[in-house]
Protein backbone atom coordinates (compact mmCIF):
# COMPACT_ATOMS: atom_id res chain seq x y z
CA UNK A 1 26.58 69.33 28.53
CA UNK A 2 26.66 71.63 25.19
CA UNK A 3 26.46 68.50 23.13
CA UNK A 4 23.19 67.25 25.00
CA UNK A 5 21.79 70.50 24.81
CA UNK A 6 23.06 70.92 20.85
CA UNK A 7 21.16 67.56 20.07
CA UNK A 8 18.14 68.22 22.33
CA UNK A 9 17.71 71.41 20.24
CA UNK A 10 18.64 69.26 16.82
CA UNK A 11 15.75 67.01 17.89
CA UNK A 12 12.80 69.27 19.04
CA UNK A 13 13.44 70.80 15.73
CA UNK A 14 13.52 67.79 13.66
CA UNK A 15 10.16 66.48 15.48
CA UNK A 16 8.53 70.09 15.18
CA UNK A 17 8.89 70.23 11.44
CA UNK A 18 8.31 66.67 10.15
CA UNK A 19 5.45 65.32 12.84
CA UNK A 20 3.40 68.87 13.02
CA UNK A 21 2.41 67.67 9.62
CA UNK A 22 1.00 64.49 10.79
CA UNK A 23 -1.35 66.03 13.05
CA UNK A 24 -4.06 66.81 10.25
CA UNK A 25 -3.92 63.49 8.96
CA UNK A 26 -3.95 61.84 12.39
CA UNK A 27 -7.05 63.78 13.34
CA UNK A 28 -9.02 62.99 10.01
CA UNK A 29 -7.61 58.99 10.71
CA UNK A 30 -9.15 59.49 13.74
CA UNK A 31 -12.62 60.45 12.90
CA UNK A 32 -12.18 57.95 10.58
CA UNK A 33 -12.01 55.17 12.32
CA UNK A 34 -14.65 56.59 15.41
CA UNK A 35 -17.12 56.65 12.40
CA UNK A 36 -16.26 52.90 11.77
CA UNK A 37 -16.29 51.78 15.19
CA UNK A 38 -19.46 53.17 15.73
CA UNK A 39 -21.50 51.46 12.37
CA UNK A 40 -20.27 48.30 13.78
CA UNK A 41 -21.42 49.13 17.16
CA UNK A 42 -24.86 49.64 15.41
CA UNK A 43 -24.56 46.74 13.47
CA UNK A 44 -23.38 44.62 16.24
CA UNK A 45 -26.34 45.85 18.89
CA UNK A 46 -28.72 45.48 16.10
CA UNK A 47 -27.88 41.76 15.84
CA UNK A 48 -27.91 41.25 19.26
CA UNK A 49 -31.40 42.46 19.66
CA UNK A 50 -32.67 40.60 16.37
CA UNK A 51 -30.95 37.64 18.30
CA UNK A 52 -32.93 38.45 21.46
CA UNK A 53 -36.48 38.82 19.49
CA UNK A 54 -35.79 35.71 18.09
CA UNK A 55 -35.24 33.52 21.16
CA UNK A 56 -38.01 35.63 23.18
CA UNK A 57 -40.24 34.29 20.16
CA UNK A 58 -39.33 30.93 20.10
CA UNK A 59 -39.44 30.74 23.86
CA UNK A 60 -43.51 31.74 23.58
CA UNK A 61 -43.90 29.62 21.21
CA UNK A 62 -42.32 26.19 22.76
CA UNK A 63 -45.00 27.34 25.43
């Protein structure tokens, strides 16, 4: 029992100090890649709807 709770301790300790530090970078990553999944969100709806005009006009004009 001492040595689970010896190594629990060892652990919380070892996660504490060398992951805390990852949180920054994790949270800028994060933004990070938000911003990018938006611009090709954009991009992506924005060829859609060219795509859309496009057949809308050549559907008025095969009328």
């Amino acid at each position: 029992l001492q040595y689970e709770t010896i190594i629990e301790n060892i652990l919380e300790k070892y996660i504490e100090e060398h992951f805390h530090l990852f949180d920054y970078d994790y949270d800028h990553d994060d933004e990070q890649l938000v911003q990018e999944i938006q611009q090709q969100i954009q991009s992506h709806n924005s060829n859609q709807m060219e795509m859309i005009e496009q057949m809308v006009n050549r559907k008025y004009e095969l009328e």
